[in-house]
PDB file of N, CA and C in Angstrom:
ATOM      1  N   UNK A   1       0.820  -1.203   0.000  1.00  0.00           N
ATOM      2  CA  UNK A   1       0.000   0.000   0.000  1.00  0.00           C
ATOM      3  C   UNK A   1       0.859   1.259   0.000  1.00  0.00           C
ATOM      4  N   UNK A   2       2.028   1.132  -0.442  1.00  0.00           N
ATOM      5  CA  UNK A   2       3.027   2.751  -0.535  1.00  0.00           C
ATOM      6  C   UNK A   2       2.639   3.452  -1.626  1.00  0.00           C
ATOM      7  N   UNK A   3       1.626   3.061  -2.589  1.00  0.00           N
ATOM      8  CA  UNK A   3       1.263   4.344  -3.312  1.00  0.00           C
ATOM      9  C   UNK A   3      -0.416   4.953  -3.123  1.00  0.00           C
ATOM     10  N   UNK A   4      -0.807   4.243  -2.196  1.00  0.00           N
ATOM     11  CA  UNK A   4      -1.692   4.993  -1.648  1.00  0.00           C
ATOM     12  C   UNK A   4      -1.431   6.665  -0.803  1.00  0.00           C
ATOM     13  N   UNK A   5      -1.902   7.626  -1.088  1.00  0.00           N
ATOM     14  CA  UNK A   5      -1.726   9.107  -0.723  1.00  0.00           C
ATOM     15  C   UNK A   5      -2.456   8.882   0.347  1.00  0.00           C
ATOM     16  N   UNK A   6      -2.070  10.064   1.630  1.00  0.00           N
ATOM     17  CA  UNK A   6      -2.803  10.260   2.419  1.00  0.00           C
ATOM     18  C   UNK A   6      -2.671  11.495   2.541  1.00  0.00           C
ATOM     19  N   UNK A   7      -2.896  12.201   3.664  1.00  0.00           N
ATOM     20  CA  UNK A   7      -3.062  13.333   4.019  1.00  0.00           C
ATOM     21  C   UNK A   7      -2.799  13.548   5.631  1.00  0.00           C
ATOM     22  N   UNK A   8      -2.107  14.545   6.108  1.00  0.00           N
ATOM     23  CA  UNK A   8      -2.406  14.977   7.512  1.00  0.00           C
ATOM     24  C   UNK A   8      -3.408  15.708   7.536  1.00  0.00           C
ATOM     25  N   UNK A   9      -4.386  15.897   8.795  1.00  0.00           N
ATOM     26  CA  UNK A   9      -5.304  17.060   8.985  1.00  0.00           C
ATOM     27  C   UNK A   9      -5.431  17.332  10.748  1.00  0.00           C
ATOM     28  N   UNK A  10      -4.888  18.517  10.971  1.00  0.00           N
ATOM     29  CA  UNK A  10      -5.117  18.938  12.062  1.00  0.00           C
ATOM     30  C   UNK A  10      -6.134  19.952  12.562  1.00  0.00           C
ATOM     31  N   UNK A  11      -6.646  19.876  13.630  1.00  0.00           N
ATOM     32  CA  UNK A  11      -7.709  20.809  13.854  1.00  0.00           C
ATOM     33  C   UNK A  11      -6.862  22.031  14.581  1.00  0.00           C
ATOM     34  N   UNK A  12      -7.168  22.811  14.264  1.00  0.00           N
ATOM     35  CA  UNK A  12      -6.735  24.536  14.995  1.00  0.00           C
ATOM     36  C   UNK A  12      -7.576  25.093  15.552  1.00  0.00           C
ATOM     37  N   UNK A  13      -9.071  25.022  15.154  1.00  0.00           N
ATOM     38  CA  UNK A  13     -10.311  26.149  15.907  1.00  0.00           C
ATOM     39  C   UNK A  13     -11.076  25.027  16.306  1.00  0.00           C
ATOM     40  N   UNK A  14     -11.401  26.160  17.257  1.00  0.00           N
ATOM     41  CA  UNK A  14     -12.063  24.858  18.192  1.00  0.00           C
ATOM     42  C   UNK A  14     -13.837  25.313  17.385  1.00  0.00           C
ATOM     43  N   UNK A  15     -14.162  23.866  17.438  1.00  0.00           N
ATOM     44  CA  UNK A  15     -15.904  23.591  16.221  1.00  0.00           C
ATOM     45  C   UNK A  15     -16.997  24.329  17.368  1.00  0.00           C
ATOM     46  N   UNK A  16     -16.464  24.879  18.503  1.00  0.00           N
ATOM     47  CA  UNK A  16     -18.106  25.450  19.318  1.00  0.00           C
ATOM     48  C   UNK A  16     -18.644  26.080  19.209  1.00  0.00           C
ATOM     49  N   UNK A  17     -18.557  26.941  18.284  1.00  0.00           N
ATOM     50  CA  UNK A  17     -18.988  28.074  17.701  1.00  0.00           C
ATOM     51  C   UNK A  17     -19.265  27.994  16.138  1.00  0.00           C
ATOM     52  N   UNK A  18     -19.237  26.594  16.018  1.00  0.00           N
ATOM     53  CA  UNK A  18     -19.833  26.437  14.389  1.00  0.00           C
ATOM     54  C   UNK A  18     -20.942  25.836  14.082  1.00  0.00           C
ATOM     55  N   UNK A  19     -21.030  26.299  12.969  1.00  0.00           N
ATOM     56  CA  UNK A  19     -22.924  25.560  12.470  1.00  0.00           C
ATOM     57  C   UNK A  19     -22.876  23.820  13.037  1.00  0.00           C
ATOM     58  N   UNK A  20     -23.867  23.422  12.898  1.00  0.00           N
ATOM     59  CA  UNK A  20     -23.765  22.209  13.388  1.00  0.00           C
ATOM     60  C   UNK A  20     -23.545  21.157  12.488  1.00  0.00           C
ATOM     61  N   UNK A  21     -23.611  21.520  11.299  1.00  0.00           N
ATOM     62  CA  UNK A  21     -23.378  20.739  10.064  1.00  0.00           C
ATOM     63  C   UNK A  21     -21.990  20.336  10.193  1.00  0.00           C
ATOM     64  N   UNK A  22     -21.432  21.588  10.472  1.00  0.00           N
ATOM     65  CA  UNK A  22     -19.265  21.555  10.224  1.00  0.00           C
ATOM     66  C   UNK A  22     -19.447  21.141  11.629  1.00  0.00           C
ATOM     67  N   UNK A  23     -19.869  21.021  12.626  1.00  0.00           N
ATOM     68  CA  UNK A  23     -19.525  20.246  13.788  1.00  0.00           C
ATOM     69  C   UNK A  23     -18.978  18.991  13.619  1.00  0.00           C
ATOM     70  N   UNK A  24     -20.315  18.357  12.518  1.00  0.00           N
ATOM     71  CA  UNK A  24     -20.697  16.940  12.646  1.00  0.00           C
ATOM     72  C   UNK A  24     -19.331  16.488  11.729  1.00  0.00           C
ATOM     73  N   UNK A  25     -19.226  17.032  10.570  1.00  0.00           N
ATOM     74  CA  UNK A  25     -18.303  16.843   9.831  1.00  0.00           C
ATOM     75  C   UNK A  25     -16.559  16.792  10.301  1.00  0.00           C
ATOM     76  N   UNK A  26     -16.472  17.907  11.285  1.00  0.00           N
ATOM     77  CA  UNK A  26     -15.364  17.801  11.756  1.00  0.00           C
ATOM     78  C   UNK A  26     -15.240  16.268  12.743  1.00  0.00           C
ATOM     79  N   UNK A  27     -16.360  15.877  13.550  1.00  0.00           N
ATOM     80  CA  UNK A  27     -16.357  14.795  13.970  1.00  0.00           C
ATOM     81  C   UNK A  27     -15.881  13.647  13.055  1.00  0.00           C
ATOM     82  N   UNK A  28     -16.451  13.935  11.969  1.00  0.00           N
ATOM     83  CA  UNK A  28     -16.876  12.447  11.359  1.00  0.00           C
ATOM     84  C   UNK A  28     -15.068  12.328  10.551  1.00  0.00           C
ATOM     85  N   UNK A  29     -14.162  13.379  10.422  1.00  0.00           N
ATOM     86  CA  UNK A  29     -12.758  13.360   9.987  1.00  0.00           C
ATOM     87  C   UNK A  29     -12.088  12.939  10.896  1.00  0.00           C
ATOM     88  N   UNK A  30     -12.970  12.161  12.505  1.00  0.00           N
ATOM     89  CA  UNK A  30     -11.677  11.728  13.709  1.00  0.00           C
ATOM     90  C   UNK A  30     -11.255  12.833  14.152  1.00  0.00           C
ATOM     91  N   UNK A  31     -11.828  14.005  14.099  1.00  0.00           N
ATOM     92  CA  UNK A  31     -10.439  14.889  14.998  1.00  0.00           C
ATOM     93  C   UNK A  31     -11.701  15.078  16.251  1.00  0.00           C
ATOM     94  N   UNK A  32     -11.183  14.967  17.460  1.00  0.00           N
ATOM     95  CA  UNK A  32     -12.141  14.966  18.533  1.00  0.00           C
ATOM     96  C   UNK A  32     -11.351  16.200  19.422  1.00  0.00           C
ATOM     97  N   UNK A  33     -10.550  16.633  19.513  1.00  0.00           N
ATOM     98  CA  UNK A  33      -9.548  17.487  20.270  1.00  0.00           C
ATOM     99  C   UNK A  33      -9.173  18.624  19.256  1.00  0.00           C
ATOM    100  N   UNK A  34      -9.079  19.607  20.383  1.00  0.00           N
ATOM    101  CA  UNK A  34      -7.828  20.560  19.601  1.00  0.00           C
ATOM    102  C   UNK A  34      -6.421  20.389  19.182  1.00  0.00           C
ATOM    103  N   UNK A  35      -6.028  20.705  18.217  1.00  0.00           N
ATOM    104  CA  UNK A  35      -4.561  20.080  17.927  1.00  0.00           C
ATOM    105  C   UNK A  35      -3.994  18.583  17.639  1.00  0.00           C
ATOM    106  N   UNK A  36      -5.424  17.700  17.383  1.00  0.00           N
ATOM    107  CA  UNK A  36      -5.200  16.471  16.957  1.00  0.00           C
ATOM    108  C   UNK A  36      -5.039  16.314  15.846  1.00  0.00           C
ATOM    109  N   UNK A  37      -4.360  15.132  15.553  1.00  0.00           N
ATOM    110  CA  UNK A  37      -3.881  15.335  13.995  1.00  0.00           C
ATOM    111  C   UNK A  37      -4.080  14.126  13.592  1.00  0.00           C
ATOM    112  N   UNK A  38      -4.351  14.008  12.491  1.00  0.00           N
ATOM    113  CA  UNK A  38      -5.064  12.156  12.185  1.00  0.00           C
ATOM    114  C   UNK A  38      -4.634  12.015  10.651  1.00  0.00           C
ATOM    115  N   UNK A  39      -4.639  10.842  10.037  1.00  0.00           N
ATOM    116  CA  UNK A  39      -4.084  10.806   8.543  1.00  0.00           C
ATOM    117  C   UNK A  39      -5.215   9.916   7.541  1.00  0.00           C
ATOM    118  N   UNK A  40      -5.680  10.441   6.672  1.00  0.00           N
ATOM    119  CA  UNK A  40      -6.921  10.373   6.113  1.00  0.00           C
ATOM    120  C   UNK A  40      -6.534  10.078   4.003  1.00  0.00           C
ATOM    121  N   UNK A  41      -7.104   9.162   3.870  1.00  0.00           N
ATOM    122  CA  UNK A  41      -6.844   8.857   2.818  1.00  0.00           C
ATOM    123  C   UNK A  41      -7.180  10.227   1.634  1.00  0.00           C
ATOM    124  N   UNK A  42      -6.247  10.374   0.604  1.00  0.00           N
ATOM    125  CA  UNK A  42      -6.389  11.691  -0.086  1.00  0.00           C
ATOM    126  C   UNK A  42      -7.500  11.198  -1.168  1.00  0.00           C
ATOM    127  N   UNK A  43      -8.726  11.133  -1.151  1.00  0.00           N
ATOM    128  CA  UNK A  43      -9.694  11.022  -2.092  1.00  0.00           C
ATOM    129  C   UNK A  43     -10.623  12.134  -2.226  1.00  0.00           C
ATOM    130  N   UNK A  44     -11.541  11.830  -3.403  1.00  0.00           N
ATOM    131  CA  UNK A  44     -12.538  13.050  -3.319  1.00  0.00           C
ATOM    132  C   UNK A  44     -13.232  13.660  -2.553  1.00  0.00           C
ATOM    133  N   UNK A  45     -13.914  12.317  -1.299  1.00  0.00           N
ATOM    134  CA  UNK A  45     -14.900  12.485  -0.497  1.00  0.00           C
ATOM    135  C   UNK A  45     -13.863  13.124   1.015  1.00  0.00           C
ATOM    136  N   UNK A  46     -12.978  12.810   1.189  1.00  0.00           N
ATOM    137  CA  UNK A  46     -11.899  13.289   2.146  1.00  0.00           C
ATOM    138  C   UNK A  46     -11.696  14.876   1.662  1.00  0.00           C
ATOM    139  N   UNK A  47     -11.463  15.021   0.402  1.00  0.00           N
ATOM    140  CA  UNK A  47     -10.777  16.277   0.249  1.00  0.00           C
ATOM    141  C   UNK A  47     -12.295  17.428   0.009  1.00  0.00           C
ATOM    142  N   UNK A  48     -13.574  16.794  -0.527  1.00  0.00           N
ATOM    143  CA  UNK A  48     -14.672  17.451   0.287  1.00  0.00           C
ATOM    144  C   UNK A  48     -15.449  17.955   1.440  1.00  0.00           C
ATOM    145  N   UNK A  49     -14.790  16.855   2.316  1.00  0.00           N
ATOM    146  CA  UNK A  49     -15.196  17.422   4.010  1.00  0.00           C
ATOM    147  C   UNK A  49     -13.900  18.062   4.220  1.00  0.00           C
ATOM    148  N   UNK A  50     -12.832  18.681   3.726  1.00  0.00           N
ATOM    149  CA  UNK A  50     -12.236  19.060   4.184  1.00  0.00           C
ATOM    150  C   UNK A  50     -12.306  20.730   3.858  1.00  0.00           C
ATOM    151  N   UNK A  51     -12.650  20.776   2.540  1.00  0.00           N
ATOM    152  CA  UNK A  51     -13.304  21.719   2.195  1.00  0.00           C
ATOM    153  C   UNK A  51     -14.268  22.726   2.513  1.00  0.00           C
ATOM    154  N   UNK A  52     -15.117  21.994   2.824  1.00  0.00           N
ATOM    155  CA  UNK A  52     -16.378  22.439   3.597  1.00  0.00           C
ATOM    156  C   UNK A  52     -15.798  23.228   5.304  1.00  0.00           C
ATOM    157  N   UNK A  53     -14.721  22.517   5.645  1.00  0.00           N
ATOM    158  CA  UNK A  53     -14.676  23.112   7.229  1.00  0.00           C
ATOM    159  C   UNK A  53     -13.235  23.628   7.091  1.00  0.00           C
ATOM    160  N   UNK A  54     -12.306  23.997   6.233  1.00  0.00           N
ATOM    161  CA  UNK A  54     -11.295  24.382   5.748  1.00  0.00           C
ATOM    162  C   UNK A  54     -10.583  25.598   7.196  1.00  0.00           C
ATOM    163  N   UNK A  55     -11.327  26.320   6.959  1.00  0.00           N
ATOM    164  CA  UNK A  55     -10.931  27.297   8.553  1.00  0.00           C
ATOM    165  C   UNK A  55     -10.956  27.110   9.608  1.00  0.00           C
ATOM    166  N   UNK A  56     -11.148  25.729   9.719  1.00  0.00           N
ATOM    167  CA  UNK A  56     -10.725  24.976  11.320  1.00  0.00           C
ATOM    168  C   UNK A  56      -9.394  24.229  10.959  1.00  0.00           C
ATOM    169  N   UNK A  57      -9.172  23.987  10.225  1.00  0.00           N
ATOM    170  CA  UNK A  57      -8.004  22.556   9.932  1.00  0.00           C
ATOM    171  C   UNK A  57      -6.767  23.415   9.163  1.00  0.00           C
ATOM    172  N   UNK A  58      -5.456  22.425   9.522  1.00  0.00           N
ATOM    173  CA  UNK A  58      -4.338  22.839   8.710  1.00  0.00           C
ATOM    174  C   UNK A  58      -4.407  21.323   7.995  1.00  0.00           C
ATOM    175  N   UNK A  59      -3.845  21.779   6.885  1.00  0.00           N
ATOM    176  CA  UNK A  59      -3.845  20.660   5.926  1.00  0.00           C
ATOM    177  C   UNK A  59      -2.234  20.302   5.342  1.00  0.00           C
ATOM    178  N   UNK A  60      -1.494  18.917   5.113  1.00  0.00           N
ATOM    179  CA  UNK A  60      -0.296  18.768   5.042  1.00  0.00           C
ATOM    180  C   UNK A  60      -0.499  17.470   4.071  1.00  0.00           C
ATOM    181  N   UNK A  61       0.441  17.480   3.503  1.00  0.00           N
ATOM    182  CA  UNK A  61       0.856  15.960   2.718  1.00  0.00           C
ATOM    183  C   UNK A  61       1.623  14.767   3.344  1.00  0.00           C
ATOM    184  N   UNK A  62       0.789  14.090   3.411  1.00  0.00           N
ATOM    185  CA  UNK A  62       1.674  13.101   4.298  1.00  0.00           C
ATOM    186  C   UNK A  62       2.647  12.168   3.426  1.00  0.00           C
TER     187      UNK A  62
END
């Protein structure tokens, strides 16, 4: 599996103050904490929720 892409994604803002839609979404990417960082396969549907909540997360190439 070494040519499978992934991705880092860390959360920076904290989701309590966001619609509840990007709540759920930030949930559903595994990041449960501030400053957690998790590695997420680089596909369409990944790089769409990431999209959507973009100003909470730093985004990196893993």
């Amino acid at each position: 599996m070494a040519d499978t892409k992934t991705i880092k994604v860390t959360l920076v803002k904290s989701p309590i103050g966001a619609v509840p839609k990007h709540r759920a979404t930030v949930t559903a990417l595994g990041l449960t904490k501030m400053h957690k960082t998790v590695e997420l396969p680089d596909n369409a549907a990944t790089r769409g929720m990431i999209k959507q909540v973009s100003y909470m997360l730093k985004v990196e190439e893993a």
